[in-house]
PDB file of N, CA and C in Angstrom:
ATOM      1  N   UNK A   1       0.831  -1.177   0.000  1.00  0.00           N
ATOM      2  CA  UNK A   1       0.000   0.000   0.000  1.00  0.00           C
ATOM      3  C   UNK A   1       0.872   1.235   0.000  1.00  0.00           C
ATOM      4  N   UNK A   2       0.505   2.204  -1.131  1.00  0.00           N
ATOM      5  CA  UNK A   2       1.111   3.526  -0.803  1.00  0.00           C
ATOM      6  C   UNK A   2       0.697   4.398   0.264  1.00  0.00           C
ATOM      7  N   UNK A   3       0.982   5.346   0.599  1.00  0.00           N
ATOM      8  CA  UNK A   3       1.000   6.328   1.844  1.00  0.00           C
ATOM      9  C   UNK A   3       1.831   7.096   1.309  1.00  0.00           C
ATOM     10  N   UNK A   4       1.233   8.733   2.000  1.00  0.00           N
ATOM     11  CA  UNK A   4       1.686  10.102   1.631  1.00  0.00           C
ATOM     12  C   UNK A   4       2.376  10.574   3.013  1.00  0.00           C
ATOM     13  N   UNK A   5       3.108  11.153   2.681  1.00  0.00           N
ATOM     14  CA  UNK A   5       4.036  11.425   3.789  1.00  0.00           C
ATOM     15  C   UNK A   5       3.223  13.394   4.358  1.00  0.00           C
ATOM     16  N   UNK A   6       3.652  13.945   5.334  1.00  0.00           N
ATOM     17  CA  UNK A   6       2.993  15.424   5.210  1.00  0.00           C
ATOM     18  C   UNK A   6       2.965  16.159   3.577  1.00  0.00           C
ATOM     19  N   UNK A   7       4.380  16.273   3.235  1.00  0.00           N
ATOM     20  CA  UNK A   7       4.710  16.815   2.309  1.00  0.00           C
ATOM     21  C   UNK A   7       4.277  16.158   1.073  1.00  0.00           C
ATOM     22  N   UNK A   8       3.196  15.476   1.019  1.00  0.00           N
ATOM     23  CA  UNK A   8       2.512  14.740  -0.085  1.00  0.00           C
ATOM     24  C   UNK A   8       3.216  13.692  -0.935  1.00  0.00           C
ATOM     25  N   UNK A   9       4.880  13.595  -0.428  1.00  0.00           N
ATOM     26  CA  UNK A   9       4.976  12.491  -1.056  1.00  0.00           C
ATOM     27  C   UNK A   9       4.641  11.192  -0.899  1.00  0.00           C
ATOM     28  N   UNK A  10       4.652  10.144  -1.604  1.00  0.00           N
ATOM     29  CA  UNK A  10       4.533   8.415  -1.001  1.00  0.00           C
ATOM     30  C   UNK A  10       5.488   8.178  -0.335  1.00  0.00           C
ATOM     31  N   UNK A  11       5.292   6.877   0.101  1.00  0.00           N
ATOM     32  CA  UNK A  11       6.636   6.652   0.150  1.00  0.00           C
ATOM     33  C   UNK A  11       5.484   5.108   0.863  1.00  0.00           C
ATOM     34  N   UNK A  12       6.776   4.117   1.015  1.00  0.00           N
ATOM     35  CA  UNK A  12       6.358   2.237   1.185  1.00  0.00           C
ATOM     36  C   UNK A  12       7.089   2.113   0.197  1.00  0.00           C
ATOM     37  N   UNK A  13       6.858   0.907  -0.144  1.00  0.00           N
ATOM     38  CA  UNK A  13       7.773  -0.403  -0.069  1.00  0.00           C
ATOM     39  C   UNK A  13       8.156  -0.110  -1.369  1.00  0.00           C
ATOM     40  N   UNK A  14       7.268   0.353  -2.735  1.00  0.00           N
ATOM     41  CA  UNK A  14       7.372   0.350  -4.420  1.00  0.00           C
ATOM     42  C   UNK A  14       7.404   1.456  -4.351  1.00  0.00           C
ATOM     43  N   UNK A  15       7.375   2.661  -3.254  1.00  0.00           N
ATOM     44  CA  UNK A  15       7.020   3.984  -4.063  1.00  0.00           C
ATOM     45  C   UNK A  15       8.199   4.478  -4.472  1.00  0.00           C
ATOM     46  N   UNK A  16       9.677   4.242  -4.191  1.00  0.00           N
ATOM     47  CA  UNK A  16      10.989   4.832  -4.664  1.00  0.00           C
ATOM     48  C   UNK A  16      11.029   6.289  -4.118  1.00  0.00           C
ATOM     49  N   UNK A  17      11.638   6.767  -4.913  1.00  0.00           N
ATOM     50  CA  UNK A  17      12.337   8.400  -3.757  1.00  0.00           C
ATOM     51  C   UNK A  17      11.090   9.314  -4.484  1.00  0.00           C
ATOM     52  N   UNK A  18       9.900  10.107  -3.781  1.00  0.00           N
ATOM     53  CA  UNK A  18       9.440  10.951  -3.485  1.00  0.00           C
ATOM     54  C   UNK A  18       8.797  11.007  -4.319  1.00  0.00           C
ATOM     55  N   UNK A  19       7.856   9.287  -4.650  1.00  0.00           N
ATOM     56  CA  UNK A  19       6.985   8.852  -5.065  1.00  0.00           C
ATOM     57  C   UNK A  19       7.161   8.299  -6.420  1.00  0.00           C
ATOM     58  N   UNK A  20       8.313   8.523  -6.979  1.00  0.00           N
ATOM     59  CA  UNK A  20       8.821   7.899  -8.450  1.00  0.00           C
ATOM     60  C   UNK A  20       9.259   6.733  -8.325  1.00  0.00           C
ATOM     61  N   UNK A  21       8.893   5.991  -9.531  1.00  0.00           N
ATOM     62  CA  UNK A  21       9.158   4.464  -9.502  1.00  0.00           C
ATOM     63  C   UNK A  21      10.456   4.401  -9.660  1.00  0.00           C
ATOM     64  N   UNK A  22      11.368   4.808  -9.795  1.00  0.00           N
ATOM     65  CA  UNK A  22      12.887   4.342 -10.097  1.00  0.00           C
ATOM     66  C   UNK A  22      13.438   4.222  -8.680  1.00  0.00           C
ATOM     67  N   UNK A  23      14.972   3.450  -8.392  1.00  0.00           N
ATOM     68  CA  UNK A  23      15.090   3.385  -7.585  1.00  0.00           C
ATOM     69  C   UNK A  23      16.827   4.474  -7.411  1.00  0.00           C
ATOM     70  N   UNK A  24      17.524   4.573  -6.497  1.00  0.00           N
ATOM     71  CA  UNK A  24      18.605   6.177  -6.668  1.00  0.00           C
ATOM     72  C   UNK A  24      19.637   5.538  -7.459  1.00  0.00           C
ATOM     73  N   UNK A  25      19.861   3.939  -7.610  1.00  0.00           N
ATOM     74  CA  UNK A  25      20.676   3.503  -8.677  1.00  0.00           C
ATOM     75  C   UNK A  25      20.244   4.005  -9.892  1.00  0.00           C
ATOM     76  N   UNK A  26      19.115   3.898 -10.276  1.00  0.00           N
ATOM     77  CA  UNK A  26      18.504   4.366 -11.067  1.00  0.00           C
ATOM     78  C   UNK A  26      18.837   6.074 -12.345  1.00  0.00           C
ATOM     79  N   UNK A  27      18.852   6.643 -11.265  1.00  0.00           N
ATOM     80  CA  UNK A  27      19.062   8.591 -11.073  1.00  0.00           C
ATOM     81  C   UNK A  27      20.522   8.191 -11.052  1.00  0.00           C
ATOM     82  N   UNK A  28      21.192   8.205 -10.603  1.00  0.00           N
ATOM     83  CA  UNK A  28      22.972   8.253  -9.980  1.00  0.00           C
ATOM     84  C   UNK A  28      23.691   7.324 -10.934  1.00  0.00           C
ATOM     85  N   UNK A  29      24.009   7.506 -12.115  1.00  0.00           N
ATOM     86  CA  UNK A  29      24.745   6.279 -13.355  1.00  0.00           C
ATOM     87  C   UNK A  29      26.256   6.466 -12.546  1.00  0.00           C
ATOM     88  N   UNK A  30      26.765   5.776 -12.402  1.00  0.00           N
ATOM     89  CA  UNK A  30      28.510   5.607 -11.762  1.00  0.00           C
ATOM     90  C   UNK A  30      28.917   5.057 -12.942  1.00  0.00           C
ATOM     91  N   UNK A  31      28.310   4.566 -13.914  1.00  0.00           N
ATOM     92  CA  UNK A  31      28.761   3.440 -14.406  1.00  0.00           C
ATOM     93  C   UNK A  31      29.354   3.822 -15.903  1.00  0.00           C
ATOM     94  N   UNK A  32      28.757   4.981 -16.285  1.00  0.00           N
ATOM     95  CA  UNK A  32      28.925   4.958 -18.062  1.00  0.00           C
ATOM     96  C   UNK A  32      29.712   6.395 -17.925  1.00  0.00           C
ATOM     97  N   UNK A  33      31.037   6.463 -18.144  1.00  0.00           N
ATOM     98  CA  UNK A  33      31.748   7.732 -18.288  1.00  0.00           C
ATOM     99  C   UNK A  33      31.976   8.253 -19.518  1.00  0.00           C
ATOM    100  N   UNK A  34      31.931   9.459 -19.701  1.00  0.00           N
ATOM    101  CA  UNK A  34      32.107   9.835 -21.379  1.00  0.00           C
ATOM    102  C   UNK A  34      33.007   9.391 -22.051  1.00  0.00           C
ATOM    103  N   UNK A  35      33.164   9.920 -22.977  1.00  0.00           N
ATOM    104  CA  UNK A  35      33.919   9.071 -23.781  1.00  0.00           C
ATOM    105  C   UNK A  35      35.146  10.299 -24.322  1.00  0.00           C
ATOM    106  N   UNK A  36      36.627   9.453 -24.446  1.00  0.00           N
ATOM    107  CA  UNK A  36      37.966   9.780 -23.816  1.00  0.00           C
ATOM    108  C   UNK A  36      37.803  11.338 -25.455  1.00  0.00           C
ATOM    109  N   UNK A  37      38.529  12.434 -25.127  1.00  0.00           N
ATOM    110  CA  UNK A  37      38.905  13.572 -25.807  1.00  0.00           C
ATOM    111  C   UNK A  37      39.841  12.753 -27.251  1.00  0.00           C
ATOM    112  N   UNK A  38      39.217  13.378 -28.173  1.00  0.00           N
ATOM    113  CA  UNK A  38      40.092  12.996 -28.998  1.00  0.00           C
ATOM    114  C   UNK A  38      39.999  14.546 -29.774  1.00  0.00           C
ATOM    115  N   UNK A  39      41.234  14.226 -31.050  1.00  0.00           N
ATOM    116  CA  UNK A  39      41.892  15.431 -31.329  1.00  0.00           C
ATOM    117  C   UNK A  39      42.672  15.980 -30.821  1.00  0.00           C
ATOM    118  N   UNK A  40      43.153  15.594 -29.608  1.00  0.00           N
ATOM    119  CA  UNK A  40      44.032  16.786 -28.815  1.00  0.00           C
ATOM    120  C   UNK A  40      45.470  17.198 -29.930  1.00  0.00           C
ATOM    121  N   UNK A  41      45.788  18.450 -29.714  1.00  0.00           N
ATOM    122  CA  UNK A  41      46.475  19.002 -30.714  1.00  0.00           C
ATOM    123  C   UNK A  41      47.121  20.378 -29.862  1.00  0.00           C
ATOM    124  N   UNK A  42      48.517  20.507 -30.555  1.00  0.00           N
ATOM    125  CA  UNK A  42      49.034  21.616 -29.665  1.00  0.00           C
ATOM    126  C   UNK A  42      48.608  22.778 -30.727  1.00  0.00           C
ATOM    127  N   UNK A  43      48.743  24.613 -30.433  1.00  0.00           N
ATOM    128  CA  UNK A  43      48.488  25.448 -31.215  1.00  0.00           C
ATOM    129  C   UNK A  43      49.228  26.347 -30.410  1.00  0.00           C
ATOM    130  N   UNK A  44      49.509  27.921 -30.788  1.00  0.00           N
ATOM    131  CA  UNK A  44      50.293  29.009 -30.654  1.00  0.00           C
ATOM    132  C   UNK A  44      51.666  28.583 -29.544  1.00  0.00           C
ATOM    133  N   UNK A  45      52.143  27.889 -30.268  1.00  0.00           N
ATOM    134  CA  UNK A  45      53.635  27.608 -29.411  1.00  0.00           C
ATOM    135  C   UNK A  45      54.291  28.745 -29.437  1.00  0.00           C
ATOM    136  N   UNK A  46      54.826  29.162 -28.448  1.00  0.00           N
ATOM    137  CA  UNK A  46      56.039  30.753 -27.850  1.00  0.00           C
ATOM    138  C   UNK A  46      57.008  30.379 -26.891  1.00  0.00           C
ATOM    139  N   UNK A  47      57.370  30.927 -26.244  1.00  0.00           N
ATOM    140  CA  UNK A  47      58.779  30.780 -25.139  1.00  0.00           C
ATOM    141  C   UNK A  47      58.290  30.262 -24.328  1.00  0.00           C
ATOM    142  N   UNK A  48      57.224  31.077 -23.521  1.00  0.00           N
ATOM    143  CA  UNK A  48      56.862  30.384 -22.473  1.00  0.00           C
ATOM    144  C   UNK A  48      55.852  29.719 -22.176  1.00  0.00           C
ATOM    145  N   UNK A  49      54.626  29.883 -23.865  1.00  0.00           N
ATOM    146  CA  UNK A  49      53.098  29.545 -23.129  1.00  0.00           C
ATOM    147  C   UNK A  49      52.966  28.613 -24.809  1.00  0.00           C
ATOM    148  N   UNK A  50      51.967  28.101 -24.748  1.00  0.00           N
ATOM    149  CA  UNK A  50      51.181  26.931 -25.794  1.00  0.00           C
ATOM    150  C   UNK A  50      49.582  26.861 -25.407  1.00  0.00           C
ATOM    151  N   UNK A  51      49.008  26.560 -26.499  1.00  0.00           N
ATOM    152  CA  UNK A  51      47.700  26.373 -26.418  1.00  0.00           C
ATOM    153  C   UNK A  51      47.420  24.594 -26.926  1.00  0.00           C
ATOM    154  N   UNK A  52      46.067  24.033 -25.403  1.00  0.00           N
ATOM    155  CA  UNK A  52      45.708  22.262 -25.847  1.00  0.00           C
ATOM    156  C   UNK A  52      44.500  22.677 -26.317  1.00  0.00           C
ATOM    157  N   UNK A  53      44.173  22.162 -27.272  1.00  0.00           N
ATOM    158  CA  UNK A  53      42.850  22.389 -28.279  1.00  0.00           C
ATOM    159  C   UNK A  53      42.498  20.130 -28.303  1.00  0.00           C
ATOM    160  N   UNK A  54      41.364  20.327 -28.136  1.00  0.00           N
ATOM    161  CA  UNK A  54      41.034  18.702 -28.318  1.00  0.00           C
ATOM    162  C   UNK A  54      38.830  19.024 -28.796  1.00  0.00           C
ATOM    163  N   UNK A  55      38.543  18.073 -28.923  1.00  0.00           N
ATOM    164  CA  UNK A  55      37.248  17.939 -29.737  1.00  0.00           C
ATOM    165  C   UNK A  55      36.437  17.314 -28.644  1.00  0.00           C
ATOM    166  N   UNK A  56      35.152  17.787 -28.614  1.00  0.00           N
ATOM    167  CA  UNK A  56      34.366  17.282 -27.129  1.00  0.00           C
ATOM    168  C   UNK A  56      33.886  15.497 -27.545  1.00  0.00           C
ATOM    169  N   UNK A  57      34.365  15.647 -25.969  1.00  0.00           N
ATOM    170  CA  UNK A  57      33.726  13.841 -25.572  1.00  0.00           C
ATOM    171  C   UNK A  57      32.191  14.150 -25.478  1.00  0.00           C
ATOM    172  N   UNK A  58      31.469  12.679 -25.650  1.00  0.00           N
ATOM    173  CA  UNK A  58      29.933  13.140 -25.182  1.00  0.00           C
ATOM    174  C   UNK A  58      29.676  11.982 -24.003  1.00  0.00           C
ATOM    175  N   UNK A  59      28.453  11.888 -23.549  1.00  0.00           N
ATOM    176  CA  UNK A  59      28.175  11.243 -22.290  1.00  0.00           C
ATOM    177  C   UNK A  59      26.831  10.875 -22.104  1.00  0.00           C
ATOM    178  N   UNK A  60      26.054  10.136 -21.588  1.00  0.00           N
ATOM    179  CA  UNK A  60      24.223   9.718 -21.270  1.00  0.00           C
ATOM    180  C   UNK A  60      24.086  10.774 -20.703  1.00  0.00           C
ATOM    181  N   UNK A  61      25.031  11.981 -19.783  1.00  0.00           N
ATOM    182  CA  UNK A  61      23.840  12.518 -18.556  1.00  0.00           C
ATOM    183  C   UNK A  61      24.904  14.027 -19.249  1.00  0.00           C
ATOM    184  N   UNK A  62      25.264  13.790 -20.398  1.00  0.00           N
ATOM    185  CA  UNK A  62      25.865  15.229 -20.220  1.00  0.00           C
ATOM    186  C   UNK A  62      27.609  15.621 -19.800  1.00  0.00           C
ATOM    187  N   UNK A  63      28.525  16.025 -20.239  1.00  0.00           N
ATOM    188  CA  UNK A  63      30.085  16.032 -19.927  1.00  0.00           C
ATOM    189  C   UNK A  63      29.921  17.398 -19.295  1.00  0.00           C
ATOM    190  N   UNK A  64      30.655  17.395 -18.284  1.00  0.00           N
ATOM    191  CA  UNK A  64      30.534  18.630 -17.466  1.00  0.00           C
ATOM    192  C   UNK A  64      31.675  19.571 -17.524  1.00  0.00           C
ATOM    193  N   UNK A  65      32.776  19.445 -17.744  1.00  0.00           N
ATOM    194  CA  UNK A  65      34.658  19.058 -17.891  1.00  0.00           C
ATOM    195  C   UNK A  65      35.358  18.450 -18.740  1.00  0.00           C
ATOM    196  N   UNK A  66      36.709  18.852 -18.199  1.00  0.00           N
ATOM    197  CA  UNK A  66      37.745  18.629 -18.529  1.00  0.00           C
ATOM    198  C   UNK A  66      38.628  19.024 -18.028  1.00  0.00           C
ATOM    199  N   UNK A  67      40.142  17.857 -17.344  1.00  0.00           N
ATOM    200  CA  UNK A  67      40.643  18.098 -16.782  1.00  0.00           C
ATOM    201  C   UNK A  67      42.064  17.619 -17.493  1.00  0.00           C
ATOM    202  N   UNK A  68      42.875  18.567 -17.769  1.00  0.00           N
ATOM    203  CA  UNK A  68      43.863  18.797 -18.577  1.00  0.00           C
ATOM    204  C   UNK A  68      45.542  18.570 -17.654  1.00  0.00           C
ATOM    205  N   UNK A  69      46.304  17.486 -18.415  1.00  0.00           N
ATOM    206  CA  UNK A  69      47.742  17.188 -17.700  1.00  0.00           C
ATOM    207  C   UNK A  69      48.582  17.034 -18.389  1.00  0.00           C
ATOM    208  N   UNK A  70      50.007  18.079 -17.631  1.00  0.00           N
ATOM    209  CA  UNK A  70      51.530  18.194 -18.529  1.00  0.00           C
ATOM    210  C   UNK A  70      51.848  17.449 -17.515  1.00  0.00           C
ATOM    211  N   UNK A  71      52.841  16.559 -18.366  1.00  0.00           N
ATOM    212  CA  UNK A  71      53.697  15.325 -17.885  1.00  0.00           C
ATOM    213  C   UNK A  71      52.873  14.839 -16.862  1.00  0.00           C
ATOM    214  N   UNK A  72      51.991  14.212 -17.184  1.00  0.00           N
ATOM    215  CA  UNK A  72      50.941  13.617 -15.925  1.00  0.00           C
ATOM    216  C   UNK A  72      50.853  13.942 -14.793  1.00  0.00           C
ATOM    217  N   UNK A  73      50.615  15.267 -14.368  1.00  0.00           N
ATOM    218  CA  UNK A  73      50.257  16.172 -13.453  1.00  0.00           C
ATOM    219  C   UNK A  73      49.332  17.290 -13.865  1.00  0.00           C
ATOM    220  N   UNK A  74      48.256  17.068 -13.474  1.00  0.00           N
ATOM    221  CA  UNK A  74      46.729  17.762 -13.272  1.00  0.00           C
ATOM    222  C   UNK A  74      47.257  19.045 -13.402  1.00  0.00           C
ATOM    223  N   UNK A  75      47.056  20.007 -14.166  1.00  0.00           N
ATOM    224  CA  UNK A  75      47.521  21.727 -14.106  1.00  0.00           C
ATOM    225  C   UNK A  75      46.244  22.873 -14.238  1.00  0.00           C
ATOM    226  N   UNK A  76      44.724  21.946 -15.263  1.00  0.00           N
ATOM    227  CA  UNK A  76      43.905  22.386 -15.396  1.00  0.00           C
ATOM    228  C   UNK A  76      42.615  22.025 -14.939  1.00  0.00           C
ATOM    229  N   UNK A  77      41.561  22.568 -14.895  1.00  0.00           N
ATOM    230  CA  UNK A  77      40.153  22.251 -14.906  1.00  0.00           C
ATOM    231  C   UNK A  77      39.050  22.691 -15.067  1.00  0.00           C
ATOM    232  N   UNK A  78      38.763  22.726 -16.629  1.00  0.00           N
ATOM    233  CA  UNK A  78      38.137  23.791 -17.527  1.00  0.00           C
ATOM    234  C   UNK A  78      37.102  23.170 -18.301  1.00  0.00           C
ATOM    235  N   UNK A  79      35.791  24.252 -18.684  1.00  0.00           N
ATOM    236  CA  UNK A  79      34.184  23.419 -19.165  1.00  0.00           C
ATOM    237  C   UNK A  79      34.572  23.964 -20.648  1.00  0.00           C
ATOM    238  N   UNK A  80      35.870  24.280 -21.538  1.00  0.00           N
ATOM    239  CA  UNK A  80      35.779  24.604 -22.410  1.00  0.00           C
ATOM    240  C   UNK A  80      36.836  23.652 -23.535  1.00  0.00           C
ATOM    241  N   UNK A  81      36.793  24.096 -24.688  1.00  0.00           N
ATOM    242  CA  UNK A  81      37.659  22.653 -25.455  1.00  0.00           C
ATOM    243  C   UNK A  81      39.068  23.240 -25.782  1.00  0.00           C
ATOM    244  N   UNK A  82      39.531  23.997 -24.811  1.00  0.00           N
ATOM    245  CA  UNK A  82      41.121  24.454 -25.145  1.00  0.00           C
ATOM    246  C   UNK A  82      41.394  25.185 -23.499  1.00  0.00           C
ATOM    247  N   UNK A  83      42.866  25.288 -23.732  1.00  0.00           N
ATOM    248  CA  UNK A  83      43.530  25.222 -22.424  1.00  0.00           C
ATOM    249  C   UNK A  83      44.958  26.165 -22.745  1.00  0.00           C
ATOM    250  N   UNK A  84      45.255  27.254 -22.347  1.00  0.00           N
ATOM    251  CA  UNK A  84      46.016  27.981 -22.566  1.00  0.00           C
ATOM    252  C   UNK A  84      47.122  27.882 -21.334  1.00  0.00           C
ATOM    253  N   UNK A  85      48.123  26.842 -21.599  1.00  0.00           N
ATOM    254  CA  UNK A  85      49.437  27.113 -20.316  1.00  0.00           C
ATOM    255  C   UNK A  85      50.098  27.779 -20.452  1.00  0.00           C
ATOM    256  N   UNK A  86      50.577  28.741 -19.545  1.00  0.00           N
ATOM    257  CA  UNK A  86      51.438  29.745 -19.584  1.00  0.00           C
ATOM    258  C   UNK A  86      52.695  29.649 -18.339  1.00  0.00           C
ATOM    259  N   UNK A  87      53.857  30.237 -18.540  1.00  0.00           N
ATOM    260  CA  UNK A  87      54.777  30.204 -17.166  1.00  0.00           C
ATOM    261  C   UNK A  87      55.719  29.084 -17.747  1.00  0.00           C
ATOM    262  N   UNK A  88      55.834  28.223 -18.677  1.00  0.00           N
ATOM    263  CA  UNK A  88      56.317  27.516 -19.007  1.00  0.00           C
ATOM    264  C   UNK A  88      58.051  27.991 -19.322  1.00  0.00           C
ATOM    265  N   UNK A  89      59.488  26.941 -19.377  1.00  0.00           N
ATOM    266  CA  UNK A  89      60.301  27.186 -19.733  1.00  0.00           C
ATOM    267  C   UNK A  89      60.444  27.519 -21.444  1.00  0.00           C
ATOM    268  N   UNK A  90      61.408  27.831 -21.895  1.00  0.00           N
ATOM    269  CA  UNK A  90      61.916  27.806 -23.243  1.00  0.00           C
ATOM    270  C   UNK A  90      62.586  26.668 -23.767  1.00  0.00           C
ATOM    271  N   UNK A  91      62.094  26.060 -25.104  1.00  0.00           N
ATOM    272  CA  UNK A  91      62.863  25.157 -25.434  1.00  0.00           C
ATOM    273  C   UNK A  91      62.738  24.112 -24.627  1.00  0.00           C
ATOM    274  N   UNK A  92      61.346  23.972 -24.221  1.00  0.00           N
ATOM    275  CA  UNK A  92      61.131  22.315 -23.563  1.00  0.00           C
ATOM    276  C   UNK A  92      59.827  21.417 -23.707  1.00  0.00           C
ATOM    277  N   UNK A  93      60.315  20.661 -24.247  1.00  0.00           N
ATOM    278  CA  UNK A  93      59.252  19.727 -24.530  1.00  0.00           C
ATOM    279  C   UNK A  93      58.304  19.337 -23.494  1.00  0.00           C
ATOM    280  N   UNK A  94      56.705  19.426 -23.511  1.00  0.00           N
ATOM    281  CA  UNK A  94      56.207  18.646 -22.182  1.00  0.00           C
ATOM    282  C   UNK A  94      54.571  18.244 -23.001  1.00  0.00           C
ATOM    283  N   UNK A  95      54.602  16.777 -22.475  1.00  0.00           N
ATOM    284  CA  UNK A  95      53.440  15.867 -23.234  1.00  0.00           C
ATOM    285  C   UNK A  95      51.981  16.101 -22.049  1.00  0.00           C
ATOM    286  N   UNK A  96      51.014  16.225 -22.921  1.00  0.00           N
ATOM    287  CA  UNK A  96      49.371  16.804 -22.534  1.00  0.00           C
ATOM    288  C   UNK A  96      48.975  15.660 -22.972  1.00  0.00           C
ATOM    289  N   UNK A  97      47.623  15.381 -21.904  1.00  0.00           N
ATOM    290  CA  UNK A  97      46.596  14.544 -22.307  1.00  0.00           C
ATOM    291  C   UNK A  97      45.489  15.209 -21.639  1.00  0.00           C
ATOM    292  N   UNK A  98      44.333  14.903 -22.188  1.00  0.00           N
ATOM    293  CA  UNK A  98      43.172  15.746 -21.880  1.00  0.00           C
ATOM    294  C   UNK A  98      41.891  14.467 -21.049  1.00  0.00           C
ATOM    295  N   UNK A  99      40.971  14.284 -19.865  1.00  0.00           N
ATOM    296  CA  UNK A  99      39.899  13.547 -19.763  1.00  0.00           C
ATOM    297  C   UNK A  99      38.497  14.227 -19.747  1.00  0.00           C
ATOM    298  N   UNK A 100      37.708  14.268 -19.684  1.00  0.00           N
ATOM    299  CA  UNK A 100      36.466  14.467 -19.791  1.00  0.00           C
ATOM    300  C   UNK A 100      35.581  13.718 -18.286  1.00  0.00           C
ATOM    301  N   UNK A 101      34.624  14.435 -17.619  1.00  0.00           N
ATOM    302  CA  UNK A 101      33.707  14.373 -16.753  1.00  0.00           C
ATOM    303  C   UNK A 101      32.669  14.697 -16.823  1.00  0.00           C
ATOM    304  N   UNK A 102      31.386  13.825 -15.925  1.00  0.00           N
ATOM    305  CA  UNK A 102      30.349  13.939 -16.278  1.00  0.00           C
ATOM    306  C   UNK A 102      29.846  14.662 -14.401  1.00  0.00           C
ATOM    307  N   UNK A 103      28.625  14.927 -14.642  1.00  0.00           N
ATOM    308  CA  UNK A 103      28.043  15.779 -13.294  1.00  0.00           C
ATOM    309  C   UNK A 103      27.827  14.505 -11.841  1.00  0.00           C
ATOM    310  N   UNK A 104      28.120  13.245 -12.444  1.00  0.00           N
ATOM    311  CA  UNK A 104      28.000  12.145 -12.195  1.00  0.00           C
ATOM    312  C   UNK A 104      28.858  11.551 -10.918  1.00  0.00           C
ATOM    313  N   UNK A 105      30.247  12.154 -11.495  1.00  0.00           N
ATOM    314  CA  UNK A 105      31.261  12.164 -11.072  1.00  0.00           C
ATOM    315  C   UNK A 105      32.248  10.812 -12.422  1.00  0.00           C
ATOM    316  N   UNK A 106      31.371  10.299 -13.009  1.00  0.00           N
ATOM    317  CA  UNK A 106      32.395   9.608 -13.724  1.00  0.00           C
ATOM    318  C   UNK A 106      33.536  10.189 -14.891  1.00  0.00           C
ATOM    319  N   UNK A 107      34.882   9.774 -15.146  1.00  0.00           N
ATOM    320  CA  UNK A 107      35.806  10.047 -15.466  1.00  0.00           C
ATOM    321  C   UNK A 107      36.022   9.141 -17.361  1.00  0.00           C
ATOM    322  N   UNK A 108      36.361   9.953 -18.364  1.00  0.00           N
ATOM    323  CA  UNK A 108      37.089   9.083 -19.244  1.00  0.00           C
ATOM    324  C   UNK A 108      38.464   8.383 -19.267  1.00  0.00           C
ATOM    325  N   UNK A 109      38.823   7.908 -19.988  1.00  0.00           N
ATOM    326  CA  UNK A 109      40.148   7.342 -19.863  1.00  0.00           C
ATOM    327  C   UNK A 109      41.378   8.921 -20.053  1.00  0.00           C
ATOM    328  N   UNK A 110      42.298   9.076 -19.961  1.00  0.00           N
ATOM    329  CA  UNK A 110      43.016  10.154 -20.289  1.00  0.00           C
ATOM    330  C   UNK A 110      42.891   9.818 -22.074  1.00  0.00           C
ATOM    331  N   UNK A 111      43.071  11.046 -22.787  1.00  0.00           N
ATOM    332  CA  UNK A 111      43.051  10.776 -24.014  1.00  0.00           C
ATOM    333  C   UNK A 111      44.999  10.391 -23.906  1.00  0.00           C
ATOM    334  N   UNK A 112      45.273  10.334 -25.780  1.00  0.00           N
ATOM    335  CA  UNK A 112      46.429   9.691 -25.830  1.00  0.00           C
ATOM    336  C   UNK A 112      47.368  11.515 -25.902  1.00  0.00           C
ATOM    337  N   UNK A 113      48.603  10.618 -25.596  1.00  0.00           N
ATOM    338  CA  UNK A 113      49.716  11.722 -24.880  1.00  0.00           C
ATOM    339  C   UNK A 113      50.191  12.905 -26.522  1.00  0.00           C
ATOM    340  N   UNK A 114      49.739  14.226 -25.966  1.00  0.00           N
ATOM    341  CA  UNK A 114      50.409  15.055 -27.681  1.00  0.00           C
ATOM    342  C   UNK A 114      51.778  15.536 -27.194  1.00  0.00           C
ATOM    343  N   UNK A 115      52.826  16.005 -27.548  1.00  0.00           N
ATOM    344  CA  UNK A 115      53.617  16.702 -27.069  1.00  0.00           C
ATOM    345  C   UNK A 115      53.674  17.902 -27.906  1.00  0.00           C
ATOM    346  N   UNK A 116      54.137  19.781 -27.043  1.00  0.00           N
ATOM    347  CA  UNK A 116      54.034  20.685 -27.492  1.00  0.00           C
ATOM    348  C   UNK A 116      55.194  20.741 -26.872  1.00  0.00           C
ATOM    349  N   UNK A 117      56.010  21.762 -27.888  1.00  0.00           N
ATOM    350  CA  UNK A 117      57.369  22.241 -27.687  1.00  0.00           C
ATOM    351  C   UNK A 117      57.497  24.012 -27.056  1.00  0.00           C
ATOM    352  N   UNK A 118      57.541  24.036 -26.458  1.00  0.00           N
ATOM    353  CA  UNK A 118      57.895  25.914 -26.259  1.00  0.00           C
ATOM    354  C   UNK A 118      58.988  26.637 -27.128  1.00  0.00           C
ATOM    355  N   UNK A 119      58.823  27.301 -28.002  1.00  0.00           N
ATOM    356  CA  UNK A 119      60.211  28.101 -28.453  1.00  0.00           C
ATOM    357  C   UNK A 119      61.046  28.548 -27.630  1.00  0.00           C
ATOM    358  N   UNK A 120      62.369  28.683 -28.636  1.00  0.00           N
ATOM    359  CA  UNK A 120      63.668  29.439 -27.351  1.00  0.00           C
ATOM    360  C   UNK A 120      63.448  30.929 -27.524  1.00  0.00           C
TER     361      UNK A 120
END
């Protein structure tokens, strides 16, 4: 038997969260993460700064992010499809990979490694 709570929702045994049949596994996907950045590509290489340009991942509930890494260390975390590092040395090579996130909390794989060079 259903039953209304004050606030008019159901709630027993079938009614699920606040009278909807689904259950919060249901609402809450952990399971399906977008899918990994591809394209990543370096652009305006200079002394000290470079631009990561990559092509959007998509997702069931929506990609929220992107979280951007030189030499596999996290530097960014940006809702847009390019990434401007700056502060960088001259004349040094350092390899980017880009992942994608959903509101979910799930993660893509890192995309594959580009390397951008800084001028001297």
């Amino acid at each position: 038997m259903r039953k209304k709570n004050l606030a008019g929702s159901y709630f027993g045994k079938h009614a699920g969260i606040n009278g909807l049949s689904k259950s919060v596994g249901e609402f809450i996907d952990r399971t399906n993460g977008p899918t990994v950045p591809t394209g990543v590509n370096i652009t305006n290489e200079a002394s000290t700064s470079l631009t990561v340009n990559w092509s959007a991942s998509t997702d069931n509930v929506g990609v929220t992010g992107y979280k951007v890494f030189r030499d596999a260390v996290q530097i960014a975390d940006v809702n847009a499809l390019t990434y401007n590092d700056s502060g960088l040395t001259p004349s040094t090579a350092y390899t980017y990979t880009v992942l994608a996130y959903d509101a979910n909390g799930n993660e893509s794989a890192q995309s594959a490694g580009v390397i951008g060079t800084t001028t001297a």
